[in-house]
C-alpha atoms as a PDB file:
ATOM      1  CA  UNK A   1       0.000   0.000   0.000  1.00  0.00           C
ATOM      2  CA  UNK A   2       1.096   3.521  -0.150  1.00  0.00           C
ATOM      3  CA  UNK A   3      -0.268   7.073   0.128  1.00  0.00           C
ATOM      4  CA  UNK A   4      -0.356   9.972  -2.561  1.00  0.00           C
ATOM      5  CA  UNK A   5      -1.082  13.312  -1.676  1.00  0.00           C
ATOM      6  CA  UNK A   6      -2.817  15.442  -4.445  1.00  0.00           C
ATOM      7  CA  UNK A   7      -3.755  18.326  -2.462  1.00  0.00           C
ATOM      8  CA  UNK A   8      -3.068  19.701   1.212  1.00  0.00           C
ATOM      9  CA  UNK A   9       0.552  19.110   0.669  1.00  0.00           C
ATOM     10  CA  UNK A  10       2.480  22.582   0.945  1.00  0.00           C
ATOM     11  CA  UNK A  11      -0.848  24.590   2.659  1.00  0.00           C
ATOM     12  CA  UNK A  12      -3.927  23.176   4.303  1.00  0.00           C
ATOM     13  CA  UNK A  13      -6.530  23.370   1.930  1.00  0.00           C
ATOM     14  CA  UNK A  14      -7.352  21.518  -1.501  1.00  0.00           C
ATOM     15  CA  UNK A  15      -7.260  17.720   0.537  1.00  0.00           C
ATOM     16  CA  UNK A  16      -7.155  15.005  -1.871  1.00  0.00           C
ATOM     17  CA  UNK A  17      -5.157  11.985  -0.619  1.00  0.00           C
ATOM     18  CA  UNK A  18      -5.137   8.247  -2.513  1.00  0.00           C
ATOM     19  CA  UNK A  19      -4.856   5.164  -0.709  1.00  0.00           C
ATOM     20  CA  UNK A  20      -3.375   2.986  -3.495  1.00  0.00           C
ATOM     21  CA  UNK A  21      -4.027  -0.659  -2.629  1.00  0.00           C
ATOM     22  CA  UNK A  22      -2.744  -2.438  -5.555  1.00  0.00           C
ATOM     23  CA  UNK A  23      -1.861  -1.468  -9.083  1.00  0.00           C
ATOM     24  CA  UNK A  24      -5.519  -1.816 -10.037  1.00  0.00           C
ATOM     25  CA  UNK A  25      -7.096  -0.348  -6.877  1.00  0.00           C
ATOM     26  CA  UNK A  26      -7.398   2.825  -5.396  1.00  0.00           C
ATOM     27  CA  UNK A  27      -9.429   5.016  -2.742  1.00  0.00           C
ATOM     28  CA  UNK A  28      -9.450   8.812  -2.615  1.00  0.00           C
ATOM     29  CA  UNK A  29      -9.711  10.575   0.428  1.00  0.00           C
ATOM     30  CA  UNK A  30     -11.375  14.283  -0.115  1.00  0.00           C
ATOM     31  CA  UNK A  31     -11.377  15.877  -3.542  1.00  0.00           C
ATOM     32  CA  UNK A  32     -10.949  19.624  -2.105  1.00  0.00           C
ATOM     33  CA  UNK A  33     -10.616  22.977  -3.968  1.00  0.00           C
ATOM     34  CA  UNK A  34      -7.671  24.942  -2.968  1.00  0.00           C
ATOM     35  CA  UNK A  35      -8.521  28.443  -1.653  1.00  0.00           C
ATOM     36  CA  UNK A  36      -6.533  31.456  -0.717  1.00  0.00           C
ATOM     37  CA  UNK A  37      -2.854  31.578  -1.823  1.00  0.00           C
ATOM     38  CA  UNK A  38      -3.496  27.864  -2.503  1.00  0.00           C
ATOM     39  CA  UNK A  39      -6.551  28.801  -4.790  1.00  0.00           C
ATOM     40  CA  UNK A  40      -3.664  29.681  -8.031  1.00  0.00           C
ATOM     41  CA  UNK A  41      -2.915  25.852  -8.087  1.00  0.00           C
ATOM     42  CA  UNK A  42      -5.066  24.361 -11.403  1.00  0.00           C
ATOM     43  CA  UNK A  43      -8.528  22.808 -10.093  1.00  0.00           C
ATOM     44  CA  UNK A  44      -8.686  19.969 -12.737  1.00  0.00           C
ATOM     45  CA  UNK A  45      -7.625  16.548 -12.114  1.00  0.00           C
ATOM     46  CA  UNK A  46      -4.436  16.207 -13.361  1.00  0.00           C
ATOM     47  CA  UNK A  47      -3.532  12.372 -11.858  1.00  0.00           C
ATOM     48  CA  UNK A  48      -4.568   9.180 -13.054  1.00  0.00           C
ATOM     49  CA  UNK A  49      -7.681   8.126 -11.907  1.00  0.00           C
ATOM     50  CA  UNK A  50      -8.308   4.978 -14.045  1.00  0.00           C
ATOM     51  CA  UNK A  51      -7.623   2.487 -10.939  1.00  0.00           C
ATOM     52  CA  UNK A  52      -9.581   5.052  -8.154  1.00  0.00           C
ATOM     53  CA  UNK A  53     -12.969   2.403  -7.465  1.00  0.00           C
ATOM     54  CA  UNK A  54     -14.034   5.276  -4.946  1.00  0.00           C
ATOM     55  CA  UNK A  55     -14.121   8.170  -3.044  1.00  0.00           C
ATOM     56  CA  UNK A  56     -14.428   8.765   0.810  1.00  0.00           C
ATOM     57  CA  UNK A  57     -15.709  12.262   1.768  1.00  0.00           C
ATOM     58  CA  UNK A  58     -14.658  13.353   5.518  1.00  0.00           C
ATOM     59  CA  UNK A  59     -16.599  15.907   5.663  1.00  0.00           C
ATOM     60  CA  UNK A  60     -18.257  18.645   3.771  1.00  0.00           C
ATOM     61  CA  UNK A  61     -15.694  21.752   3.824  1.00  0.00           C
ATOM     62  CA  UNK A  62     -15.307  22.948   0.223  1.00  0.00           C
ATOM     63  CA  UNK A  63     -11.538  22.769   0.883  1.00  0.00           C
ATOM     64  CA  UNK A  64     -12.407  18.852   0.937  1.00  0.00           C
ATOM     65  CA  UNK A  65     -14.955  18.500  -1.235  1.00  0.00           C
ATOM     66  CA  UNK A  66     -14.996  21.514  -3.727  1.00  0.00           C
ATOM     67  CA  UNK A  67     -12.775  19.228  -7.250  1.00  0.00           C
ATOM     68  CA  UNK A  68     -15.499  16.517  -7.033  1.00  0.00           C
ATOM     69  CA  UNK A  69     -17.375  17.585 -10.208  1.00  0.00           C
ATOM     70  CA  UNK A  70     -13.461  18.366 -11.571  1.00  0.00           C
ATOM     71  CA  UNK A  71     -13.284  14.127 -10.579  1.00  0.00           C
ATOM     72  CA  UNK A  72     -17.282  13.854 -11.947  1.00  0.00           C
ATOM     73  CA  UNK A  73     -15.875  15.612 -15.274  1.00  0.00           C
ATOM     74  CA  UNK A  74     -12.584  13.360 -15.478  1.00  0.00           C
ATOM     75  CA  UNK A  75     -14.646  10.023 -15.615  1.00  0.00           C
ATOM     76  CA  UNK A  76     -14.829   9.478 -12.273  1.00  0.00           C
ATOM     77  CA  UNK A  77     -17.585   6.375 -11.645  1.00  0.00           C
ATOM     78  CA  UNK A  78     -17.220   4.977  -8.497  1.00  0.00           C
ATOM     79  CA  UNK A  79     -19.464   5.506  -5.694  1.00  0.00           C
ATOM     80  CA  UNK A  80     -18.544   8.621  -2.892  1.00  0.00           C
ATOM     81  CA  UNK A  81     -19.185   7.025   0.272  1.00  0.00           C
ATOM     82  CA  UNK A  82     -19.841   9.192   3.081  1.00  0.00           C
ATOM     83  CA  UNK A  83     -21.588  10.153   6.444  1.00  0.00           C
ATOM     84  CA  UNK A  84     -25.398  10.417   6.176  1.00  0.00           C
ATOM     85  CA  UNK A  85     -25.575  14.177   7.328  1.00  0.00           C
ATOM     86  CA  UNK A  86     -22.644  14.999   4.882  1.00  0.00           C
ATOM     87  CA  UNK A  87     -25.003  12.975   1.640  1.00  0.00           C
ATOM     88  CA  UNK A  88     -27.356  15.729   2.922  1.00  0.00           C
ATOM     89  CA  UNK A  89     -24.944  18.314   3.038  1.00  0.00           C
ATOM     90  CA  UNK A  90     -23.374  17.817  -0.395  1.00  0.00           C
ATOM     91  CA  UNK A  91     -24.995  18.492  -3.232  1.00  0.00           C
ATOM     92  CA  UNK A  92     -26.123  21.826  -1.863  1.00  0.00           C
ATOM     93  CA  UNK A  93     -22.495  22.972  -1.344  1.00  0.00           C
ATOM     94  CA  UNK A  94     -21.696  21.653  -4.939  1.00  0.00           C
ATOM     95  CA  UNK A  95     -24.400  23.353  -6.085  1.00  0.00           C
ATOM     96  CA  UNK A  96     -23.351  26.497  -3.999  1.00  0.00           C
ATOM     97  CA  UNK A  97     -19.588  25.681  -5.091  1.00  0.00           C
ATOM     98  CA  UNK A  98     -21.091  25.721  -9.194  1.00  0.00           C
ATOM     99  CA  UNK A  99     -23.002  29.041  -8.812  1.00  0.00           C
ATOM    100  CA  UNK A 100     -20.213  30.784  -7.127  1.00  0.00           C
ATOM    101  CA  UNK A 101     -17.164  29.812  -8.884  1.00  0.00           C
ATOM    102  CA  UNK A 102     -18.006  28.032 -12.185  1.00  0.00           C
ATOM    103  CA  UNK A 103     -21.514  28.674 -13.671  1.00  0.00           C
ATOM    104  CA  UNK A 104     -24.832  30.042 -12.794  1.00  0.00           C
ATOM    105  CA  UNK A 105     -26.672  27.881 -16.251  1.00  0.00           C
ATOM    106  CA  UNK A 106     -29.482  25.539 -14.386  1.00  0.00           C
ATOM    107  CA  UNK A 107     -28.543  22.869 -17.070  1.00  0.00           C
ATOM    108  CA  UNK A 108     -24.846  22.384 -16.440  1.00  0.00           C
ATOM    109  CA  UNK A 109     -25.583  22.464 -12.529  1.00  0.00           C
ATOM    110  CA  UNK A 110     -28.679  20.035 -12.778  1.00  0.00           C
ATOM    111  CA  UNK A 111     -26.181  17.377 -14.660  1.00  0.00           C
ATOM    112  CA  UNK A 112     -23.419  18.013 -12.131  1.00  0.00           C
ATOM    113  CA  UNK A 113     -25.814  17.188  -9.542  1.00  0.00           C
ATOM    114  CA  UNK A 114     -27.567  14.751 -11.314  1.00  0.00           C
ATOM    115  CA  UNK A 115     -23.869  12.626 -11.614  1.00  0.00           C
ATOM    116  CA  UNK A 116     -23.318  13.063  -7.906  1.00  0.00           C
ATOM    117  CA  UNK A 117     -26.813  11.815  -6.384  1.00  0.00           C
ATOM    118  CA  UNK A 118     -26.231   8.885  -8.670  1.00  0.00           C
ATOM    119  CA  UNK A 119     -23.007   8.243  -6.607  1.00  0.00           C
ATOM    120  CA  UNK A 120     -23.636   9.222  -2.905  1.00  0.00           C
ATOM    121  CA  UNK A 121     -23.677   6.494  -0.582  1.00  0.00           C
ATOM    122  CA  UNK A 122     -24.869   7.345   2.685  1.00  0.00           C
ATOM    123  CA  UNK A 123     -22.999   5.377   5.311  1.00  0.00           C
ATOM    124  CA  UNK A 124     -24.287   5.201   8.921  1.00  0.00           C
ATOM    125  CA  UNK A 125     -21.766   6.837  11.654  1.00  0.00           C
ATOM    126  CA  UNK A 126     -19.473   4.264  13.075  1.00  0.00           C
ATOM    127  CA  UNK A 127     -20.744   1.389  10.817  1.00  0.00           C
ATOM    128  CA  UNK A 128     -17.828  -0.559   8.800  1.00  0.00           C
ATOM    129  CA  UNK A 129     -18.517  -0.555   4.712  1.00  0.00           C
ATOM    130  CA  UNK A 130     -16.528  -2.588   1.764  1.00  0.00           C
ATOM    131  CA  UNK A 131     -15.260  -0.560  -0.533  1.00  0.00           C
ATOM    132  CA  UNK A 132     -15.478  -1.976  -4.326  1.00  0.00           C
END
C-alpha cells in the first residue's frame, strides 16, 4: 500500500489523498478545492484516476470536497461514500460551489448534480462498509 497526496501538501486546503491498494485499486480521500494563496494551483484533475474504485468524503468543507465535479468531469464512476448528514450536506455545497465559482446555467448544474446523487452512498456513523 502507499499514500499519494494530491492536495493539502504545501498549505492546508485543496485535501485530496489516494490510498493505493494495488496497481488496479485505489481510494481517494477528499477531492478539495484549494482556496486562498493555494486557490492559483489548477482545479482539474491532473492524476490518473483509471484504478480510483471510490471516493471517501470526511466531511463537507469545500476545501475537501470543492474538485469533485473536476473528478465527476474526469470520468470518475465509483461511488462517494460518506456520512449520512454529509449525503445531505453535499450536493447543496456543490451546487453552492457551481453558482459561485463556475456557472450560474441551471442545465450544467442540474447534470453536475444529477452525476453526484447517482453516486452518494450514505454510510451510517461508526458502521464498517466494503469498498469496491
Amino acid at each position: 500500500m502507499q499514500i499519494l497526496h494530491h492536495g493539502a501538501v504545501n498549505g492546508v486546503t485543496g485535501s485530496c489523498h489516494e490510498l493505493v491498494v494495488n496497481e488496479q485499486t485505489s481510494v481517494l480521500i477528499d477531492c478539495g478545492l484549494f482556496q486562498s494563496e493555494d486557490s492559483k494551483v489548477d482545479l482539474s484533475i491532473e492524476f490518473n484516476i483509471t484504478h480510483v474504485t471510490a471516493l471517501i468524503v470526511t466531511h463537507c468543507h469545500i476545501d475537501h470536497v470543492g474538485r469533485i465535479p473536476y473528478l465527476l468531469a474526469a470520468g470518475f464512476k465509483g461511488p462517494i461514500f460518506t456520512s449520512i448528514a454529509s449525503a445531505s450536506l453535499l450536493p447543496l455545497v456543490i451546487e453552492d460551489a457551481l453558482k459561485v465559482g463556475v456557472t450560474r446555467d441551471p442545465k450544467i448544474i442540474a447534470a453536475c448534480l444529477s452525476l453526484l446523487n447517482k453516486r452518494i452512498v450514505a454510510v451510517d456513523y461508526k458502521t464498517w462498509f466494503e469498498l469496491p
